[in-house]
Protein backbone atom coordinates (compact mmCIF):
# COMPACT_ATOMS: atom_id res chain seq x y z
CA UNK A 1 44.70 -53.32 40.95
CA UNK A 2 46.83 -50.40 40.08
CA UNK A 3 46.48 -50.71 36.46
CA UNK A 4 42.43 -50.67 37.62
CA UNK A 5 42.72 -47.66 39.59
CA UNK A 6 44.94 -45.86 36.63
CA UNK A 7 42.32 -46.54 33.91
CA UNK A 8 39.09 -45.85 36.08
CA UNK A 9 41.13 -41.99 36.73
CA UNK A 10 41.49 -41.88 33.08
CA UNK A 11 37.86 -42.38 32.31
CA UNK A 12 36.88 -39.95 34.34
CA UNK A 13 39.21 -37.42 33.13
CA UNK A 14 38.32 -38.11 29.28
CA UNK A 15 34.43 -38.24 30.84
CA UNK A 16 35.24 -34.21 32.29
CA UNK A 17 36.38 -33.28 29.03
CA UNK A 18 32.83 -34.54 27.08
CA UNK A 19 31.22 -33.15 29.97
CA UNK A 20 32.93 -29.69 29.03
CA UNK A 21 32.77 -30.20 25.23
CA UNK A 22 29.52 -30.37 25.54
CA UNK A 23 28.42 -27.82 28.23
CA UNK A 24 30.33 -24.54 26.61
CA UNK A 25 28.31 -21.17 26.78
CA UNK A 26 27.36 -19.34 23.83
CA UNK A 27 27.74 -15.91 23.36
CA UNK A 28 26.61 -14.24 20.44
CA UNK A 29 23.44 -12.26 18.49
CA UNK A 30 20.28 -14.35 18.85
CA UNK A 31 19.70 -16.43 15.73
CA UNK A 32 16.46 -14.82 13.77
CA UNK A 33 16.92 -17.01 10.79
CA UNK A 34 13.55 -18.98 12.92
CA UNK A 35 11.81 -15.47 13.33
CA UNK A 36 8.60 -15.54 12.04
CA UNK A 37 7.59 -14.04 8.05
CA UNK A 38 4.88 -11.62 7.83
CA UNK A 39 3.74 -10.80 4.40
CA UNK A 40 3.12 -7.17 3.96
CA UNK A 41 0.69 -6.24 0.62
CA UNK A 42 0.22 -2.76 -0.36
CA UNK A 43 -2.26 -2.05 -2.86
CA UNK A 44 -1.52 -1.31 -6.52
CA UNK A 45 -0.24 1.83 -6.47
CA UNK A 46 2.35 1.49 -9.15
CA UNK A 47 2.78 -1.22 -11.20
CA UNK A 48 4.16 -4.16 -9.59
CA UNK A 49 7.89 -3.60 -10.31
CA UNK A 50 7.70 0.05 -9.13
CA UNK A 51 5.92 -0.84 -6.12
CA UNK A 52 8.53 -2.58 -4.60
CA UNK A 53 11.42 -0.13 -5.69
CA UNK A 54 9.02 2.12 -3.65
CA UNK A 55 8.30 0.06 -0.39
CA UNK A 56 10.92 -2.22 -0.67
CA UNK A 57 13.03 0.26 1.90
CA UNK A 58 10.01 0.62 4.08
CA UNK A 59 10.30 -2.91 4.80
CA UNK A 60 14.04 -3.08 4.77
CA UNK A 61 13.90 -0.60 7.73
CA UNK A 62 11.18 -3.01 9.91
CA UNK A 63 13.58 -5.79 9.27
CA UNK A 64 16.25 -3.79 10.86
CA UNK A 65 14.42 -2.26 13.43
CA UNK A 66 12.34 -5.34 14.83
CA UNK A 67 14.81 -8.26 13.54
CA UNK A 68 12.28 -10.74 15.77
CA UNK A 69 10.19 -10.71 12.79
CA UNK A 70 10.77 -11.21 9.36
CA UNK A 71 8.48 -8.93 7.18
CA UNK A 72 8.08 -9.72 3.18
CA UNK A 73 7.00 -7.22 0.68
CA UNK A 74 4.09 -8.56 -1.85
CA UNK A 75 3.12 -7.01 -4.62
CA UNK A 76 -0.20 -7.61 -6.70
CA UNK A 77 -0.31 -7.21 -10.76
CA UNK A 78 -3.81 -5.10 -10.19
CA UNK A 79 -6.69 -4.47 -7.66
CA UNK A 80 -8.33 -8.14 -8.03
CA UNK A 81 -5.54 -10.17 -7.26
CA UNK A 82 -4.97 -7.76 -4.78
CA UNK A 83 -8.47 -7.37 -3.08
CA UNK A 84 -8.44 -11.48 -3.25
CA UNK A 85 -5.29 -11.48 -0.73
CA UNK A 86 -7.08 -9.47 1.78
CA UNK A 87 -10.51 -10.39 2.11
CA UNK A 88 -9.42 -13.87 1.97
CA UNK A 89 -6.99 -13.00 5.04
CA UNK A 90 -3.64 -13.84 3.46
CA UNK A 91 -1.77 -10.63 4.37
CA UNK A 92 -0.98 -10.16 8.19
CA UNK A 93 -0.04 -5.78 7.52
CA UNK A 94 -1.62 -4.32 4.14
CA UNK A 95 -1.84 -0.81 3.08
CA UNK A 96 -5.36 -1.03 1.06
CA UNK A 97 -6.75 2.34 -0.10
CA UNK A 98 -9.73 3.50 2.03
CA UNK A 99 -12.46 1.35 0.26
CA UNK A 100 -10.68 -1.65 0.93
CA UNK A 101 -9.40 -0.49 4.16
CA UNK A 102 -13.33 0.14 5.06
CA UNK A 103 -13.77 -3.68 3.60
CA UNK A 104 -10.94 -5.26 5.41
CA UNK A 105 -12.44 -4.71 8.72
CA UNK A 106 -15.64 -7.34 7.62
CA UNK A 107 -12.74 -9.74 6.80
CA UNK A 108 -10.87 -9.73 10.10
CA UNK A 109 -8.49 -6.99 9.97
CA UNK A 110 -8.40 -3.96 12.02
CA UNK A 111 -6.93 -0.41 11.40
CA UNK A 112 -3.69 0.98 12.99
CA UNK A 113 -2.29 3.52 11.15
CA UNK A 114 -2.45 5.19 7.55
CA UNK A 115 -1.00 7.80 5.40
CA UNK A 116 -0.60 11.39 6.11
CA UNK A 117 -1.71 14.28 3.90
CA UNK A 118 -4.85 13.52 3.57
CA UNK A 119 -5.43 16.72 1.28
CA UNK A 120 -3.34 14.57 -1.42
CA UNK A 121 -6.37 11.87 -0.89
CA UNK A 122 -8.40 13.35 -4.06
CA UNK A 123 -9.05 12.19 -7.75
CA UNK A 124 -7.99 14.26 -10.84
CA UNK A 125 -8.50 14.05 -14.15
CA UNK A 126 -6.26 14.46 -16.64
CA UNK A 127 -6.56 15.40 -20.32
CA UNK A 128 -3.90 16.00 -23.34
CA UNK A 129 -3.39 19.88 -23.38
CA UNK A 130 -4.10 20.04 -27.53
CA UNK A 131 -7.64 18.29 -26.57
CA UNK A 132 -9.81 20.58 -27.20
CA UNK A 133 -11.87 19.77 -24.14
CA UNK A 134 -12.92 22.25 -21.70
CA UNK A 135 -15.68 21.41 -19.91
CA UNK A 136 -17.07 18.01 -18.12
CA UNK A 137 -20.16 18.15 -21.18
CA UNK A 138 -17.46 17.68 -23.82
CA UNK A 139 -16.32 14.08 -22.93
CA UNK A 140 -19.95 12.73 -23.89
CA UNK A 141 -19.45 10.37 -26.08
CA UNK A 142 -15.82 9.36 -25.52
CA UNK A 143 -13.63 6.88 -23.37
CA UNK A 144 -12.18 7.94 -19.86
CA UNK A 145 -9.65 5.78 -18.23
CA UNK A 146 -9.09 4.75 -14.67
CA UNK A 147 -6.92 2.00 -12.92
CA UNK A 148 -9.55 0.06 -11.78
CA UNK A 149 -13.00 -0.61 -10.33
CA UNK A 150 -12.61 -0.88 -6.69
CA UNK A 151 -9.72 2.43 -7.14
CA UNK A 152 -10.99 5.14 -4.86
CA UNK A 153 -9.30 8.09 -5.39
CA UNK A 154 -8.64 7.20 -9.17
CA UNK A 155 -11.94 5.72 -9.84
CA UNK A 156 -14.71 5.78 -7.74
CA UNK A 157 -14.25 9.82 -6.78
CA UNK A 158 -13.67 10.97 -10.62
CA UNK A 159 -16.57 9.37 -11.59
CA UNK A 160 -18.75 10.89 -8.54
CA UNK A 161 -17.48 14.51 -9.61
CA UNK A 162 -18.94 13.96 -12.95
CA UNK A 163 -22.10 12.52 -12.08
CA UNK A 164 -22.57 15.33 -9.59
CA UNK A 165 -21.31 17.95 -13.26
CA UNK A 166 -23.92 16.71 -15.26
CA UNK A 167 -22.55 13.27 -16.77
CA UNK A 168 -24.57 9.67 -16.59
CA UNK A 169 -20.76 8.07 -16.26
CA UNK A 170 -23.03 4.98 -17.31
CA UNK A 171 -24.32 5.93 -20.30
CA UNK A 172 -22.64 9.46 -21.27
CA UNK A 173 -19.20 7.91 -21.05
CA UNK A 174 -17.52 4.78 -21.97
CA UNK A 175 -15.54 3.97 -18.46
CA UNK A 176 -12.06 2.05 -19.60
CA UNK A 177 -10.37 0.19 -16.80
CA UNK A 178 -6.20 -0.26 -17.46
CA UNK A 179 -5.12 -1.60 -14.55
CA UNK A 180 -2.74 0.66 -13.03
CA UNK A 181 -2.47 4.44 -12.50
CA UNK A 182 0.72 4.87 -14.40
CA UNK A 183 -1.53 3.36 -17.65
CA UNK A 184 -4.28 5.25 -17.08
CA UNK A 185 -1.87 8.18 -17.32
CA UNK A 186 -0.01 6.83 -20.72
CA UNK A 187 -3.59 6.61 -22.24
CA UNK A 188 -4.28 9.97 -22.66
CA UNK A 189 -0.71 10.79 -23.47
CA UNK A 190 -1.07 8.66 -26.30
CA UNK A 191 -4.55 9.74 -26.87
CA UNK A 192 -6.62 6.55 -26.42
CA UNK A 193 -9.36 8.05 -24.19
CA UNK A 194 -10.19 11.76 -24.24
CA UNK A 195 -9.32 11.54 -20.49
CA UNK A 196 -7.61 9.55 -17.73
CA UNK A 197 -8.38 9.57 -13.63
CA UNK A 198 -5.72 8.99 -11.17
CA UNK A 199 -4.98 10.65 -8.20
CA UNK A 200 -1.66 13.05 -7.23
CA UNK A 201 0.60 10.57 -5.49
CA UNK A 202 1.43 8.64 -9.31
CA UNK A 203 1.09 11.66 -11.41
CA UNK A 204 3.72 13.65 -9.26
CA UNK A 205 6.18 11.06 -9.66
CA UNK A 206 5.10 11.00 -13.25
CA UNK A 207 5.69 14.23 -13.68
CA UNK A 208 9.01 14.00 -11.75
CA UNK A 209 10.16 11.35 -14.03
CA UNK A 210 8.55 12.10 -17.67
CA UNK A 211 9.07 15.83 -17.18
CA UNK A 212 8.68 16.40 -21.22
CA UNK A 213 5.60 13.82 -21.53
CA UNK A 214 3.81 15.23 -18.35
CA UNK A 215 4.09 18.79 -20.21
CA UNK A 216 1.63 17.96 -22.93
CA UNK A 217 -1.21 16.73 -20.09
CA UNK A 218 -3.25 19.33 -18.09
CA UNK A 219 -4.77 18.24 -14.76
CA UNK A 220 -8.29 19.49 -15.84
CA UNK A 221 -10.51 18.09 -12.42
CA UNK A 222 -9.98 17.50 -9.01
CA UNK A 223 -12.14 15.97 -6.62
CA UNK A 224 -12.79 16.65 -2.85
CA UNK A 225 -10.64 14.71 -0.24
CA UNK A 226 -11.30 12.13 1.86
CA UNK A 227 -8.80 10.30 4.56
CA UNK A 228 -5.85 8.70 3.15
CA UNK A 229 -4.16 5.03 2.51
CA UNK A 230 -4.57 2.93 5.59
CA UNK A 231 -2.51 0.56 7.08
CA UNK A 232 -4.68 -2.50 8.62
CA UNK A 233 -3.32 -5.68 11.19
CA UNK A 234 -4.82 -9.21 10.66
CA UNK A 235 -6.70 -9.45 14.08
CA UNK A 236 -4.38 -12.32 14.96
CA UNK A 237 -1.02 -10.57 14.52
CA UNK A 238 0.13 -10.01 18.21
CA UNK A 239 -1.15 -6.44 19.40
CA UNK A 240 2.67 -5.96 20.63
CA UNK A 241 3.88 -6.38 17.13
CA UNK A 242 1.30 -3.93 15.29
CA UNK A 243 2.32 -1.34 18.10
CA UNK A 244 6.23 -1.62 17.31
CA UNK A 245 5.10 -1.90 13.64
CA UNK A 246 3.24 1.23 13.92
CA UNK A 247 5.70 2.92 15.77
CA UNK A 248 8.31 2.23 13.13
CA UNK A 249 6.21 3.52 10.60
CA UNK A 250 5.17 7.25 12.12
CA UNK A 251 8.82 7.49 12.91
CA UNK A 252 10.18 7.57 9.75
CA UNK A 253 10.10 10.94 9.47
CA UNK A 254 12.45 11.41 12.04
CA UNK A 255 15.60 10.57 10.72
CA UNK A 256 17.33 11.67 7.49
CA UNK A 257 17.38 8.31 5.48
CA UNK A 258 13.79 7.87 6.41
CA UNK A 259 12.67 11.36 4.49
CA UNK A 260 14.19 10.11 1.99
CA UNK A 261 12.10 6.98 1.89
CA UNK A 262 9.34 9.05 2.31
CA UNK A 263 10.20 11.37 -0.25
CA UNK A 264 10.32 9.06 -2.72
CA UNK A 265 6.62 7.99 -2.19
CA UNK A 266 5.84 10.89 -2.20
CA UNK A 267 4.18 11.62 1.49
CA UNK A 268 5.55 13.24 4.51
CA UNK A 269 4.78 10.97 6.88
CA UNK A 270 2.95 8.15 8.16
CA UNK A 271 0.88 8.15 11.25
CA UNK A 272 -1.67 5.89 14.02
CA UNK A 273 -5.20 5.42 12.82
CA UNK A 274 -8.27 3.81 14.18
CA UNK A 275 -11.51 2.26 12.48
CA UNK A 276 -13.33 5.22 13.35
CA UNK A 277 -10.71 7.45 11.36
CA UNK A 278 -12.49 5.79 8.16
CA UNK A 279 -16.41 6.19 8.89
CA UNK A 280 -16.28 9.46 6.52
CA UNK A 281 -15.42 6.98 3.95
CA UNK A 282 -18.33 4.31 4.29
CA UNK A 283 -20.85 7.50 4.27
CA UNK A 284 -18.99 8.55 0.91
CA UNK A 285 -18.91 4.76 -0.48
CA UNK A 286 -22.67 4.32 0.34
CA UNK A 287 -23.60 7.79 -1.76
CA UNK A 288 -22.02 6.52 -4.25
CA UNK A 289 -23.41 3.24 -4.55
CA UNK A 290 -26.52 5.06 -4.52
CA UNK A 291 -26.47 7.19 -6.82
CA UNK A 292 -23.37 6.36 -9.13
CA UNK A 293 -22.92 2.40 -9.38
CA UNK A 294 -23.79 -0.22 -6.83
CA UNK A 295 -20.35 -1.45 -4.95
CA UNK A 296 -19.98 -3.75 -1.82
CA UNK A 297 -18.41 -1.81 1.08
């Protein structure tokens, strides 16, 4: 009986210490490695490589500063792949240009924020400097370039200013889409077309970066402005997330590192947006589909 009592006390004891093995608190930073990935598109600004040198910190800093989600940078080789993503809903945050920002919201996204300066928000066109051309009536006849189609400030708004200075851009002109601003730029340096479109954000850093190559071009044409970039939610991205999203983006102007990130894309700041903010856009989009080209929006 006593060597019954002595091993019934010992499986207790070794039955306390399983109990305790197994019952030890954690303390510790929650685990995100299960947080959930949002993919993040922004629209072909740059060419795919430079894009993400470019926004690659902007999502850096909303991994740090909301490390409950996981957010993914995507970029898109040109406008169709990238218009593709989005209306097929495959993004939950984008930063479309206003056309696509105005067509997201038929595909189920909804606008909370966009790009400041809006006065940068215009097309120009550029031409080489020994050219020869000096007024809209002397590129009849000869190729303009322009990233692509559905571009607004590079495309669609250079090619309204000249219909509106006397060109049929459909017959007067021979309209050559590159696929990116930066080649739209290189194709009148190397004097492909008599002119190129683009719009201020990619020629400053052009200029910035090809000082002696940016010398021989002359910014001939502006356009007028319209609202800028916008950044858009998939409608089933929790509202509490797009606020803290938002948030993150209109502050990062108020730290050092995050001029700096803004610097380099060449803004000042970020800030909240609405739908409404774009309806100066549609009105724009539907004049010119009257009277330049025919375009969904």
């Amino acid at each position: 009986m006593k060597w019954l009592g002595l091993m019934m006390v010992l499986l207790l004891a070794a039955c306390d210490r399983q109990q305790e093995a197994v019952y030890q608190p954690v303390f510790g930073k929650p685990d995100t490695a299960a947080a959930k990935e949002y993919v993040v598109g922004i629209h072909p600004l740059h060419n795919p490589q430079r894009l993400i040198e470019l926004y690659g910190p902007v999502i850096d800093h909303l991994n740090k500063a909301i490390p409950d989600a996981k957010f993914k940078l995507e970029a898109s080789r040109n406008y169709e792949e990238f218009d593709k993503k989005l209306f097929g809903g495959y993004y939950d945050f984008a930063m479309p240009n206003p056309y696509q920002t105005v067509r997201s919201l038929k595909h189920g996204y909804r606008v909370f924020g966009k790009m400041g300066d809006d006065e940068m928000f215009r097309g120009i066109i550029l031409v080489r400097k020994d050219s020869g051309i000096q007024t809209v009536a002397d590129l009849k006849g000869k190729k303009v370039s322009y990233p692509a189609p559905t571009a607004l400030a590079a495309t669609m708004m250079p090619q309204y200013y000249l219909h509106t200075h006397g060109l049929d851009v459909n017959k007067d002109i021979e309209n050559i889409y590159v696929g990116s601003q930066e080649s739209s730029i290189m194709n009148v340096l190397r004097g492909h077309v008599a002119a190129g479109a683009t719009w201020p954000v990619p020629w400053k850093t052009f200029k910035q970066e090809n000082p002696d190559l940016a010398e021989r071009l002359d910014v001939k044409w502006q356009t007028e402005t319209l609202p800028n970039n916008g950044w858009v939610a998939r409608q089933d991205v929790a509202p509490e997330l797009v606020r803290r999203v938002g948030g993150e983006l209109a502050g990062l102007g108020n730290t050092a590192a995050g001029k700096v990130v803004l610097d380099r894309l060449g803004i000042s700041r970020f800030e909240p947006a609405t739908d409404e903010v774009y309806q100066p856009v549609l009105q724009y989009l539907k004049t010119f589909s009257e009277t330049v080209r025919h375009i969904e929006y």
